[in-house]
C-alpha atoms as a PDB file:
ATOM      1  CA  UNK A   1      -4.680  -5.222  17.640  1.00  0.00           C
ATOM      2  CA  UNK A   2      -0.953  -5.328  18.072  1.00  0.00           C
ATOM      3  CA  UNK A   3       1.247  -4.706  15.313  1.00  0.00           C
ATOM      4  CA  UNK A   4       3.180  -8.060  15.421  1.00  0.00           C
ATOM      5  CA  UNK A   5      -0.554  -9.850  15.110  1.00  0.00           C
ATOM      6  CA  UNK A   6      -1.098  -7.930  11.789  1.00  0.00           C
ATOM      7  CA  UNK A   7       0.863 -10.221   9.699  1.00  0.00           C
ATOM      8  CA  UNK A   8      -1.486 -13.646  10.739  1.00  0.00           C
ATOM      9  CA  UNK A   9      -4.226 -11.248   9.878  1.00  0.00           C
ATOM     10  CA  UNK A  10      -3.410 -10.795   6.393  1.00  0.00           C
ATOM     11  CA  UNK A  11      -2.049 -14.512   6.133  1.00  0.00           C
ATOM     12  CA  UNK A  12      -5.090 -16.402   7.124  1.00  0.00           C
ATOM     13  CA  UNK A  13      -7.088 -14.162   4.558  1.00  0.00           C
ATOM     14  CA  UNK A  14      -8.575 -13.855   1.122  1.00  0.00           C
ATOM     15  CA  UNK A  15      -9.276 -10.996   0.175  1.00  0.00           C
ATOM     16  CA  UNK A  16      -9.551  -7.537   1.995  1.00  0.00           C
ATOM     17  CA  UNK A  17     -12.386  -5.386   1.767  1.00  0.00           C
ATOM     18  CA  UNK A  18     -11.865  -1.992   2.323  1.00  0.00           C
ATOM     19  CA  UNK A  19     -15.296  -0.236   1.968  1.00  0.00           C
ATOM     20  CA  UNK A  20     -13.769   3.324   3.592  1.00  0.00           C
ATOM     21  CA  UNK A  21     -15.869   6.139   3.337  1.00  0.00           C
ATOM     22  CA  UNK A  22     -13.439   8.922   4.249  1.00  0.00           C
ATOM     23  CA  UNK A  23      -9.706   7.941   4.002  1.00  0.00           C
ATOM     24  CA  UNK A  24      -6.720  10.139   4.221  1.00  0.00           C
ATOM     25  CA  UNK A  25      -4.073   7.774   2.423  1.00  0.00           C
ATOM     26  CA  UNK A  26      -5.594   4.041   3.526  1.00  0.00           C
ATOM     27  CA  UNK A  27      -2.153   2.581   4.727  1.00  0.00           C
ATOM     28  CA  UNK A  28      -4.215  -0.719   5.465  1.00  0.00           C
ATOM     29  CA  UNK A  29      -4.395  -1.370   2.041  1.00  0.00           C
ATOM     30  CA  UNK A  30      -0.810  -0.890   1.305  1.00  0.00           C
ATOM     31  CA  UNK A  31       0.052  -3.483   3.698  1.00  0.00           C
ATOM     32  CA  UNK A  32      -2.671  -5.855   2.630  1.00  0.00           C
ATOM     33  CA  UNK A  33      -1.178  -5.486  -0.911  1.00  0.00           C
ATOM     34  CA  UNK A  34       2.389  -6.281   0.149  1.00  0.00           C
ATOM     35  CA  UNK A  35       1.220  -9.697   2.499  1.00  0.00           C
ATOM     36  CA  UNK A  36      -0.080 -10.687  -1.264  1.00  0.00           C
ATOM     37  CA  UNK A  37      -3.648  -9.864  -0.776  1.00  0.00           C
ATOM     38  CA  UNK A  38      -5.966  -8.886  -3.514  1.00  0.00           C
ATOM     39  CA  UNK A  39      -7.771  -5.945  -2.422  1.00  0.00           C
ATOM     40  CA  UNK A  40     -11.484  -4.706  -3.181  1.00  0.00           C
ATOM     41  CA  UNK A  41     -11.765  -0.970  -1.783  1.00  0.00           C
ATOM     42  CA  UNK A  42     -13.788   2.705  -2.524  1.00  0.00           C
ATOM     43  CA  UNK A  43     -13.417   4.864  -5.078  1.00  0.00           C
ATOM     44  CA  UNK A  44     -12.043   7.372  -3.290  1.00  0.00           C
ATOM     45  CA  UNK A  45      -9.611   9.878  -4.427  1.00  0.00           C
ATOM     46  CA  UNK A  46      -7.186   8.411  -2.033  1.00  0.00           C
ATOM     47  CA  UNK A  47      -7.062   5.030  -3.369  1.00  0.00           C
ATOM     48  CA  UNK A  48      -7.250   6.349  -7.089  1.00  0.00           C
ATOM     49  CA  UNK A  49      -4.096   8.424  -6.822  1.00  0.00           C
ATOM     50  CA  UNK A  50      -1.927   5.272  -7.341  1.00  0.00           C
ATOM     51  CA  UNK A  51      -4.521   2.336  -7.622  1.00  0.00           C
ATOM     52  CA  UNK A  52      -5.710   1.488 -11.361  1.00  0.00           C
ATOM     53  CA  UNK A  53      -9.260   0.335 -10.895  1.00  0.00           C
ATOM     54  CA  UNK A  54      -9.267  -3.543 -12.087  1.00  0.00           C
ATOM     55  CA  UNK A  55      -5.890  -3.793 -12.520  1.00  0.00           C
ATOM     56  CA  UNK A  56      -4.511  -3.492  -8.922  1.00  0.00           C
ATOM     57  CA  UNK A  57      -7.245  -3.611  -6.859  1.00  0.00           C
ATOM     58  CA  UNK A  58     -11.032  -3.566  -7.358  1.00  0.00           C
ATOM     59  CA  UNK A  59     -12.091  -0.558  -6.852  1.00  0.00           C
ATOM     60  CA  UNK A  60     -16.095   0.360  -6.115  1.00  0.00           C
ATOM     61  CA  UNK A  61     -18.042   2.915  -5.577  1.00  0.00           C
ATOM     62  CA  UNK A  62     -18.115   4.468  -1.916  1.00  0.00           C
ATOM     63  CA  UNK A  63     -21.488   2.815   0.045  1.00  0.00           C
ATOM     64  CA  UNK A  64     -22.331   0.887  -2.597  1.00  0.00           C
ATOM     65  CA  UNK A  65     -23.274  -2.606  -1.008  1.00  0.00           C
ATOM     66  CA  UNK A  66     -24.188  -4.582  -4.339  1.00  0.00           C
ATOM     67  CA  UNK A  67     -20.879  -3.372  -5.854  1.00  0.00           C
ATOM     68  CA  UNK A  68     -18.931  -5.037  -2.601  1.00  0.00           C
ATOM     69  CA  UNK A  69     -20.311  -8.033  -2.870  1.00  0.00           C
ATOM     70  CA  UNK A  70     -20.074  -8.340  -6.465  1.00  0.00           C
ATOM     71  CA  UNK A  71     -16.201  -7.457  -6.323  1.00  0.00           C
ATOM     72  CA  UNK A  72     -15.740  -9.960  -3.441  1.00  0.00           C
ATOM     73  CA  UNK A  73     -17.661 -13.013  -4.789  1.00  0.00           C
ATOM     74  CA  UNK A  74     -15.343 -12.124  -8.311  1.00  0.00           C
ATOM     75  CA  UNK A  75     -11.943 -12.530  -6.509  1.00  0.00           C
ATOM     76  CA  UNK A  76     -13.363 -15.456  -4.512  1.00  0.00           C
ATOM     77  CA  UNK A  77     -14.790 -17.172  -6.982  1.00  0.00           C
ATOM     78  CA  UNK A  78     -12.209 -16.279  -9.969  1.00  0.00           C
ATOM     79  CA  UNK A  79      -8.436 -17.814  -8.703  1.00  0.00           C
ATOM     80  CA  UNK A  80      -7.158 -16.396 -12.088  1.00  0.00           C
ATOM     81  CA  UNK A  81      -8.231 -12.921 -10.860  1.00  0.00           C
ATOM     82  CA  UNK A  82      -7.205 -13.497  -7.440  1.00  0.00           C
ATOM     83  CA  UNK A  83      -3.606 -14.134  -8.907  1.00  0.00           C
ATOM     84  CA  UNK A  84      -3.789 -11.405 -11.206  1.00  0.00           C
ATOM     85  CA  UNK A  85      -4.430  -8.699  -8.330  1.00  0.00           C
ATOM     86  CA  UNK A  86      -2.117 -10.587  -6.024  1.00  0.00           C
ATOM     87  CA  UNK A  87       0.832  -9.901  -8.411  1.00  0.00           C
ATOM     88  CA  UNK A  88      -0.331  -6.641  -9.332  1.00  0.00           C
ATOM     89  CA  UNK A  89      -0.581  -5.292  -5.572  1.00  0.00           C
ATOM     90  CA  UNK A  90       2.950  -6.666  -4.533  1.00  0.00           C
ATOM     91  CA  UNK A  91       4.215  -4.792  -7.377  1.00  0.00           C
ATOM     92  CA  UNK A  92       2.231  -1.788  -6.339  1.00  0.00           C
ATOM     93  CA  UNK A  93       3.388  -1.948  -2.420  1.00  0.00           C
ATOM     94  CA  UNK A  94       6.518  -2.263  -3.580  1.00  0.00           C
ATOM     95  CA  UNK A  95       6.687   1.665  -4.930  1.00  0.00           C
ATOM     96  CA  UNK A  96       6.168   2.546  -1.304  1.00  0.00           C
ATOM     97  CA  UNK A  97       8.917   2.021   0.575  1.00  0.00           C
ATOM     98  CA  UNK A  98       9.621   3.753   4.048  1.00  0.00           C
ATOM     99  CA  UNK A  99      12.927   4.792   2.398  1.00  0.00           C
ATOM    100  CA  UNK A 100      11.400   5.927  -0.761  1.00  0.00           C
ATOM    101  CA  UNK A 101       9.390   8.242   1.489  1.00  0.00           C
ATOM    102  CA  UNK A 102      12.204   9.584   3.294  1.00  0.00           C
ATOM    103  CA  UNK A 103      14.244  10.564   0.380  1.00  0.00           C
ATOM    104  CA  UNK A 104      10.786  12.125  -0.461  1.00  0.00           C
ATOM    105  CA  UNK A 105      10.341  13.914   2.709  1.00  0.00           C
ATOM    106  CA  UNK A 106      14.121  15.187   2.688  1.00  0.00           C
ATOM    107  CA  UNK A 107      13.747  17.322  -0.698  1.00  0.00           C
ATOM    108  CA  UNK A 108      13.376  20.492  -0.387  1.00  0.00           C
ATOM    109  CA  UNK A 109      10.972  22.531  -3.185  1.00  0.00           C
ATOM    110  CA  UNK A 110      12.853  24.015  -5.550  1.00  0.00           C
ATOM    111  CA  UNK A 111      16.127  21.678  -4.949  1.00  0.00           C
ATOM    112  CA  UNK A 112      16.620  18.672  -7.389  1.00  0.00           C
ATOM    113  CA  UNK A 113      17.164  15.357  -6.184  1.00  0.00           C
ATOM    114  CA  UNK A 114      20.582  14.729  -6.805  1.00  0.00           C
ATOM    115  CA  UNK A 115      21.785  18.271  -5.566  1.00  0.00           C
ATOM    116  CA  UNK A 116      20.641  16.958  -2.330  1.00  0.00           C
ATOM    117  CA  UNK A 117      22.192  13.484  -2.764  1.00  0.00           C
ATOM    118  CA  UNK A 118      25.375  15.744  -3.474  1.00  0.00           C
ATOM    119  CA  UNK A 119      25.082  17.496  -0.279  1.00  0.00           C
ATOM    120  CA  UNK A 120      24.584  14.373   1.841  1.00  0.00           C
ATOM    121  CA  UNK A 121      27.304  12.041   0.087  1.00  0.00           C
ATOM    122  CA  UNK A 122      29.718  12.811   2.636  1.00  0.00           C
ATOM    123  CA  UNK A 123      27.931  11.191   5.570  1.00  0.00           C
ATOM    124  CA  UNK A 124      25.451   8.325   6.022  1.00  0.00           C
ATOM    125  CA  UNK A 125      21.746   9.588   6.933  1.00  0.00           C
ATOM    126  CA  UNK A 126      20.038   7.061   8.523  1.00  0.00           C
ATOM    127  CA  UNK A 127      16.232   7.728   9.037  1.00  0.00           C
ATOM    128  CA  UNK A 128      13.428   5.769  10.902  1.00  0.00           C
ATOM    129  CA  UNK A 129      10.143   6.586   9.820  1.00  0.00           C
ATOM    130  CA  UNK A 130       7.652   5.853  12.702  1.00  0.00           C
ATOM    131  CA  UNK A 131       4.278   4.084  11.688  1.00  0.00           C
ATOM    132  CA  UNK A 132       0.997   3.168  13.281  1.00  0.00           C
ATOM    133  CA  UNK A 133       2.248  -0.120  11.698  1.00  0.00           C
ATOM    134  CA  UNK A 134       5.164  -2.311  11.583  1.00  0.00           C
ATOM    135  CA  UNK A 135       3.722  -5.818   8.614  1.00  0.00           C
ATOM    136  CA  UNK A 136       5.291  -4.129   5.871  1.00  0.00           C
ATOM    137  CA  UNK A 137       8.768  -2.829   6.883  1.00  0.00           C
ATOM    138  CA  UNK A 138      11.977  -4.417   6.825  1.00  0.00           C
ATOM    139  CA  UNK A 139      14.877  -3.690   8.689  1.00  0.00           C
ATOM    140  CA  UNK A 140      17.103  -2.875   5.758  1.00  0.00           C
ATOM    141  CA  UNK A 141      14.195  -0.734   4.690  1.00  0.00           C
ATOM    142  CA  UNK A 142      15.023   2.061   7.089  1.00  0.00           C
ATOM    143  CA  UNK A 143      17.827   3.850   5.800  1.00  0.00           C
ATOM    144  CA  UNK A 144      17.551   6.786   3.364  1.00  0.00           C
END
């Protein structure tokens, strides 16, 4: 599917489920989470690095079909919760900017964060951080 269809995607939906099995960093849910979609995904150590299970997302145990269904009927049938994990997840995507990562990317180890600020005051970096993706970026979200 095209990029530039993703955003319709997420729009005409409820709810995404996101029953990975194996995920390396699950980008898809970041961007569900910033269209305003509650999200019901695995348990993997992936998602649980910076999703708080009931709070931000719904978070079930991987392969477990009962415990899919359960979570999806809840948002569907619960508008309150809906809301709740709507809010939540915008505030969540919002931590992961494509300029937040770049300032990431650009520290060294061992150098603090505003020695390199220091270094790079005297000229504008501009950075573009290629994605598989474009429903959650911005264009004044590309600069570092």
């Amino acid at each position: 599917m095209p990029d530039t269809e993703l955003p319709a995607w997420y729009t005409a939906a409820d709810v995404l489920a996101f029953p990975s099995t194996k995920e390396g960093w699950g980008l898809a849910v970041l961007e569900a989470m910033s269209a305003g979609l509650p999200v019901v995904t695995s348990d993997l150590p992936a998602f649980l690095e910076y999703l708080r299970s009931g709070r931000d997302a719904l978070v079930v145990p991987v392969d477990d079909a009962a415990a899919l269904s359960r979570a999806l009927a809840a948002i569907l049938d619960d508008p309150g919760l809906a809301a709740e994990l709507r809010a939540a997840g915008l505030a969540v995507s919002r931590q992961f900017t494509w300029s937040r990562a770049a300032r990431r990317s650009l520290r060294l180890p061992g150098q603090p964060s505003d020695a390199l600020a220091a270094r790079s005051s005297s000229r504008a970096a501009k950075v573009y951080c290629a994605s598989s993706s474009s429903a959650s970026r911005s264009p004044s979200d590309h600069s570092a």
